[in-house]
N, C-alpha and C. Protein backbone atom coordinates (compact mmCIF):
# COMPACT_ATOMS: atom_id res chain seq x y z
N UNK A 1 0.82 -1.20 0.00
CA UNK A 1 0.00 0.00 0.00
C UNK A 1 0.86 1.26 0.00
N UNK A 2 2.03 1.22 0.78
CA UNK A 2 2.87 2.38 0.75
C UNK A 2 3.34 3.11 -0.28
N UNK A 3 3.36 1.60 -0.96
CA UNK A 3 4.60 2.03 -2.62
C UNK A 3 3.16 2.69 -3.38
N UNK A 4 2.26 2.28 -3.26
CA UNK A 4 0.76 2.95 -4.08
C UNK A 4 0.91 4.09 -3.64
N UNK A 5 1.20 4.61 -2.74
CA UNK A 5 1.09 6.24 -2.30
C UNK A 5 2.33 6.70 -3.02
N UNK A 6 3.60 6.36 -2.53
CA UNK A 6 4.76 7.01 -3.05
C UNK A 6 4.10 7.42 -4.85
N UNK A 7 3.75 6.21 -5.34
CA UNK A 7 3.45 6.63 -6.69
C UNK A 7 2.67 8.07 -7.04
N UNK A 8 1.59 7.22 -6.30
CA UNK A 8 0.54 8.72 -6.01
C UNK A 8 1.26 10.22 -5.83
N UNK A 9 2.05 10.27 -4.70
CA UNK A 9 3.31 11.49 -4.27
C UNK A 9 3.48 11.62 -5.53
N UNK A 10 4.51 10.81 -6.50
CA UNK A 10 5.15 10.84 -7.21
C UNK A 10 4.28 11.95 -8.64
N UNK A 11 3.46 11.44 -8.55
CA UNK A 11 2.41 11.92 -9.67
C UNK A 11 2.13 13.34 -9.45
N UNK A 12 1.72 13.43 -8.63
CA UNK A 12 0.99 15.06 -7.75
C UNK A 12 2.61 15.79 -8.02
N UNK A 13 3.68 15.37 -7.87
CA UNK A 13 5.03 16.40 -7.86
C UNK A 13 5.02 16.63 -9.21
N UNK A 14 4.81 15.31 -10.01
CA UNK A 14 4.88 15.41 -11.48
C UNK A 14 4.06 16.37 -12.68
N UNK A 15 3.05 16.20 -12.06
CA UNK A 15 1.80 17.37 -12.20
C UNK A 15 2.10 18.91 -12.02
N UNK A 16 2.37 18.93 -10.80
CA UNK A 16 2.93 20.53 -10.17
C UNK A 16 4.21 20.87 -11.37
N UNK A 17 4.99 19.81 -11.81
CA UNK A 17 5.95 20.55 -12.78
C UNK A 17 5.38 21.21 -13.93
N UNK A 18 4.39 20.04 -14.98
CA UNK A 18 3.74 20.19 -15.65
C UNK A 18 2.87 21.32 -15.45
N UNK A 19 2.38 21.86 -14.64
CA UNK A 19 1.52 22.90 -14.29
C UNK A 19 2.47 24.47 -14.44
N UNK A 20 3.96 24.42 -13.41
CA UNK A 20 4.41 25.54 -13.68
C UNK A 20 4.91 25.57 -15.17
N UNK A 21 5.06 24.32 -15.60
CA UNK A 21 5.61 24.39 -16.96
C UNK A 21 4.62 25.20 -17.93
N UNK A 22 3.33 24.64 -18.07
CA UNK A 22 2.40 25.85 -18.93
C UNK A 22 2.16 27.35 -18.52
N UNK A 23 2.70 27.33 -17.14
CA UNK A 23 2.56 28.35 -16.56
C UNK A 23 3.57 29.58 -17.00
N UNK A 24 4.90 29.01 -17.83
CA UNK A 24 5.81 29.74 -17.73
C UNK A 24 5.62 29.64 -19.03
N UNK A 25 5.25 28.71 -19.90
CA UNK A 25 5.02 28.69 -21.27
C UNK A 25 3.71 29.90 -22.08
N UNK A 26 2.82 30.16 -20.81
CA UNK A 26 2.11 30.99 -21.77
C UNK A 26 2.41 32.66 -21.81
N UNK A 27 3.21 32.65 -20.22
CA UNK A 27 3.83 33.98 -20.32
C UNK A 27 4.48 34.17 -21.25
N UNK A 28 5.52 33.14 -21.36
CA UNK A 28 6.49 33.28 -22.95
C UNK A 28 5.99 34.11 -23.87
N UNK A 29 4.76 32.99 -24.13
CA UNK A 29 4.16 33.05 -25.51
C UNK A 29 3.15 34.47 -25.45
N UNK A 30 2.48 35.10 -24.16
CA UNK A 30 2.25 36.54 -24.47
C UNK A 30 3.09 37.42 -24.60
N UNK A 31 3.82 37.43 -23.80
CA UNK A 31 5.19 38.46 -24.36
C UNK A 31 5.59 38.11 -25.52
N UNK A 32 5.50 37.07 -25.74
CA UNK A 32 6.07 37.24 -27.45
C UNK A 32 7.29 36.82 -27.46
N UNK A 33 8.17 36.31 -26.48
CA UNK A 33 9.68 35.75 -26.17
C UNK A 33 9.89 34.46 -26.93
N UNK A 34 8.75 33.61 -27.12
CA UNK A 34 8.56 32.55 -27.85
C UNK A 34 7.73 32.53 -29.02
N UNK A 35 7.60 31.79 -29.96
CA UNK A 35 6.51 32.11 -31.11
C UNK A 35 5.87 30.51 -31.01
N UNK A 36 4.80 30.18 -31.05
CA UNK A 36 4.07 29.06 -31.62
C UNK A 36 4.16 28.45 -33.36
N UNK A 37 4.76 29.51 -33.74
CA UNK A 37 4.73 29.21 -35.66
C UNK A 37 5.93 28.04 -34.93
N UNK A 38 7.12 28.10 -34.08
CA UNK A 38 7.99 27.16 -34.03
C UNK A 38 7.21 26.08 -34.00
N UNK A 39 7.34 24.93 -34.82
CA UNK A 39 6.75 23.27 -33.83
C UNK A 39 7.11 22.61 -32.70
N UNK A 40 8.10 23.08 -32.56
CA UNK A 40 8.42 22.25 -30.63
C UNK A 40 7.73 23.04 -29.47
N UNK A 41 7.86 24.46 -30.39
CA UNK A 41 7.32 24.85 -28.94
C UNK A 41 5.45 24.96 -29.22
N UNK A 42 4.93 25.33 -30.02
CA UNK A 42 3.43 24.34 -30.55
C UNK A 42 3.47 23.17 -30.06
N UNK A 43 4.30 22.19 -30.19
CA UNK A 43 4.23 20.45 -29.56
C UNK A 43 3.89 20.73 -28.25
N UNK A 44 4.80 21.18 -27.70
CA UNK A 44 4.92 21.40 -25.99
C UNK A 44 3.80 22.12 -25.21
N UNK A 45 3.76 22.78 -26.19
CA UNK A 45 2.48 23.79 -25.35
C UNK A 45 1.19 23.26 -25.19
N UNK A 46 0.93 22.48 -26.69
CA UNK A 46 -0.56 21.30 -26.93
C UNK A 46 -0.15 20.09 -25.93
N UNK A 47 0.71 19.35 -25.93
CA UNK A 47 0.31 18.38 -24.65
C UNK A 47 0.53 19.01 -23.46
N UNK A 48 1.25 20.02 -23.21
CA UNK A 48 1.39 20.63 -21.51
C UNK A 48 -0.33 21.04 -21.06
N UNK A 49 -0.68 21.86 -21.89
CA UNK A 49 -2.13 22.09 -22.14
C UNK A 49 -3.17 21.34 -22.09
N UNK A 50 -3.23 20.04 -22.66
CA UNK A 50 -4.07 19.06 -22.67
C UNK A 50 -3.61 18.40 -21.53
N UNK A 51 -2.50 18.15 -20.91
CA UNK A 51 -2.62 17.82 -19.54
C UNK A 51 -3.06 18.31 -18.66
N UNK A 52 -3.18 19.63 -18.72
CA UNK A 52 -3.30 20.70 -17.30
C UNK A 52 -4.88 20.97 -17.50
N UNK A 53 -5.27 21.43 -18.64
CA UNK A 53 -6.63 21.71 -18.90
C UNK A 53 -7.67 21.04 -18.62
N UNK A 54 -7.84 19.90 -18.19
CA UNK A 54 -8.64 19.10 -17.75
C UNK A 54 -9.17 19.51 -15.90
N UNK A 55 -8.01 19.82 -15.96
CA UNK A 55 -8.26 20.42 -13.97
C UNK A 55 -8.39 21.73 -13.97
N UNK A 56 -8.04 22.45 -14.73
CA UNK A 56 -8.03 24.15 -14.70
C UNK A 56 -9.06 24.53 -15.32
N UNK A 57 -10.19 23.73 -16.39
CA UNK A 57 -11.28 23.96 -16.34
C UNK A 57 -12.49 24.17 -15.80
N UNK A 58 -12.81 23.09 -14.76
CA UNK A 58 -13.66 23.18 -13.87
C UNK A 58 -13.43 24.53 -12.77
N UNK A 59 -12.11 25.01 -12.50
CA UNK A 59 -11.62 25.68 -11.60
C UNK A 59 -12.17 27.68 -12.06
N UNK A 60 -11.83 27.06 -13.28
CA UNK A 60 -12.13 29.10 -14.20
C UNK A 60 -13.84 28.89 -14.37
N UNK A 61 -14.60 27.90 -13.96
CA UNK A 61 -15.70 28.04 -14.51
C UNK A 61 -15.90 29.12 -12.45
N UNK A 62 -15.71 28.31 -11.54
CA UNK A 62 -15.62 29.10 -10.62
C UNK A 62 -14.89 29.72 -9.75
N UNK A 63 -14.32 30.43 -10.26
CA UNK A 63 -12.58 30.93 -10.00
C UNK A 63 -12.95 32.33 -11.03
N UNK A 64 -13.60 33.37 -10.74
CA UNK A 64 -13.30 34.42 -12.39
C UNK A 64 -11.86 35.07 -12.00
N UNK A 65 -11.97 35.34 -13.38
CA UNK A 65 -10.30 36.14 -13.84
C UNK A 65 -10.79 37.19 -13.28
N UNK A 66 -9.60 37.55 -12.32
CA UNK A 66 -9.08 39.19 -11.85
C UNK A 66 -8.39 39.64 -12.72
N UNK A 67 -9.05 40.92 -13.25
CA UNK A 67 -8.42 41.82 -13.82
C UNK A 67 -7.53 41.39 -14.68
N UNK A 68 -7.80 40.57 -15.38
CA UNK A 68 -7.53 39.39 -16.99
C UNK A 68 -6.40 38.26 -16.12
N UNK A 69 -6.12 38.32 -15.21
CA UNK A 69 -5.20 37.52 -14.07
C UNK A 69 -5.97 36.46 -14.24
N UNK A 70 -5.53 35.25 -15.05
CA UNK A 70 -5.94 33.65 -14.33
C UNK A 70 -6.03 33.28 -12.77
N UNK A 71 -6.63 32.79 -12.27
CA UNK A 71 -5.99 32.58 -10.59
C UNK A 71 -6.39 31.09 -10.45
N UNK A 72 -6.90 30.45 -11.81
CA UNK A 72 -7.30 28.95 -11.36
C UNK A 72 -5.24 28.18 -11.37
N UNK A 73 -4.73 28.25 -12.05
CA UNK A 73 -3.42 27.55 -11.39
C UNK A 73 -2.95 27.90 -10.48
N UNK A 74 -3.32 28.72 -9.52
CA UNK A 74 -2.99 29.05 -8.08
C UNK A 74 -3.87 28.02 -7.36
N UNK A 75 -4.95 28.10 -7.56
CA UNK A 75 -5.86 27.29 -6.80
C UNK A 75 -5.59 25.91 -6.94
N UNK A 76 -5.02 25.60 -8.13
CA UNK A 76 -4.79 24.29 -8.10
C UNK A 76 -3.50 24.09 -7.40
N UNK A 77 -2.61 24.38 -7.57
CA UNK A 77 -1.39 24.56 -7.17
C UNK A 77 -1.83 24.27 -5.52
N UNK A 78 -2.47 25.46 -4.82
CA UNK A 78 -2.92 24.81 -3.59
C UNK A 78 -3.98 23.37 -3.19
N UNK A 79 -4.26 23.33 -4.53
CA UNK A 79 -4.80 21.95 -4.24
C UNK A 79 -3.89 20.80 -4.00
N UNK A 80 -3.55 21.06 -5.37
CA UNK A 80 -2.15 19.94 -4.86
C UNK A 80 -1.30 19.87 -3.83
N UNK A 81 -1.70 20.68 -2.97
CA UNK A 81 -0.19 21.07 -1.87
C UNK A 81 -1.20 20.66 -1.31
N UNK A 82 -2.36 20.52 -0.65
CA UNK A 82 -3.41 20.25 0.07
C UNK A 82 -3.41 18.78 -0.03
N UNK A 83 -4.04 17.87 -0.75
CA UNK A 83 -3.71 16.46 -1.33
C UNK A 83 -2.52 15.90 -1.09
N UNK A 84 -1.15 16.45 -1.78
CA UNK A 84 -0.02 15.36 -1.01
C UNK A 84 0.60 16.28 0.39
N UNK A 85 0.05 16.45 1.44
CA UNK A 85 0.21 16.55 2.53
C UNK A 85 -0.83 16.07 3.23
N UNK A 86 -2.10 15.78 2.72
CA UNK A 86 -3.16 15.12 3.69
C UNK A 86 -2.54 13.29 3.34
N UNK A 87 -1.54 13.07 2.39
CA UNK A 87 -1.10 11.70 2.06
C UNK A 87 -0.04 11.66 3.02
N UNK A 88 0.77 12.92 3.25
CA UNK A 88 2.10 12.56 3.97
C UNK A 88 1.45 12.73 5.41
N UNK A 89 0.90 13.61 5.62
CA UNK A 89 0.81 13.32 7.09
C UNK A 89 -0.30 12.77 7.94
N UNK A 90 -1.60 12.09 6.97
CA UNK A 90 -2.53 11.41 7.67
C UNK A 90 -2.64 9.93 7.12
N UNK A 91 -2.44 10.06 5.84
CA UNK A 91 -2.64 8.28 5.74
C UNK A 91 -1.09 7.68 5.15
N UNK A 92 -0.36 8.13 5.02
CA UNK A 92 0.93 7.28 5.16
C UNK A 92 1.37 6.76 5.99
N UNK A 93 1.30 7.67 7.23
CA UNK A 93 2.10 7.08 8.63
C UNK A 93 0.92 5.67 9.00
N UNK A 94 -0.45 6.13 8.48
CA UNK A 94 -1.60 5.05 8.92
C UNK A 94 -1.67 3.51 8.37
N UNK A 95 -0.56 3.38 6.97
CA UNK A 95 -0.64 2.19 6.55
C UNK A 95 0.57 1.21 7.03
N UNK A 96 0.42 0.17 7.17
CA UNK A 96 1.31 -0.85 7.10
C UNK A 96 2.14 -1.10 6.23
């Protein structure tokens, strides 16, 4: 059961990268520091996106934009920090 959590851990850290990763990718791409005509960075941005977008949807439906400010990857961001700490410190120590 333990190693099922570590995985779990493992995932939620993996996620949080993926998350600042679009996070830093779309600033890029409004400033204009990056272009999408490139294809790698088009590649990167469509699966970082299609990963993250699935959870940051439900979140902007009730989450509105401040002042054109996203704030749903904050919220998630604390979600996730919420989730693998209710793993590290209530049901890890609890399993065998």
């Amino acid at each position: 059961m333990r190693a099922i959590l570590e995985i779990i851990i493992l995932l939620i850290d993996l996620y949080w990268w993926v998350l600042l990763a679009m996070i830093i990718l779309s600033w890029l791409i409004s400033f204009n520091v990056i272009n999408t005509a490139n294809q790698f960075v088009a590649t990167v941005f469509r699966v970082v996106t299609a990963l993250t977008e699935p959870l940051l949807k439900p979140i902007r439906r009730v989450v509105p934009a401040v002042g054109g400010l996203d704030l749903s990857p904050i919220v998630l961001f604390v979600g996730l920090y919420f989730v693998r700490r209710v793993i590290i410190l209530y049901i890890y120590p609890n399993v065998f």
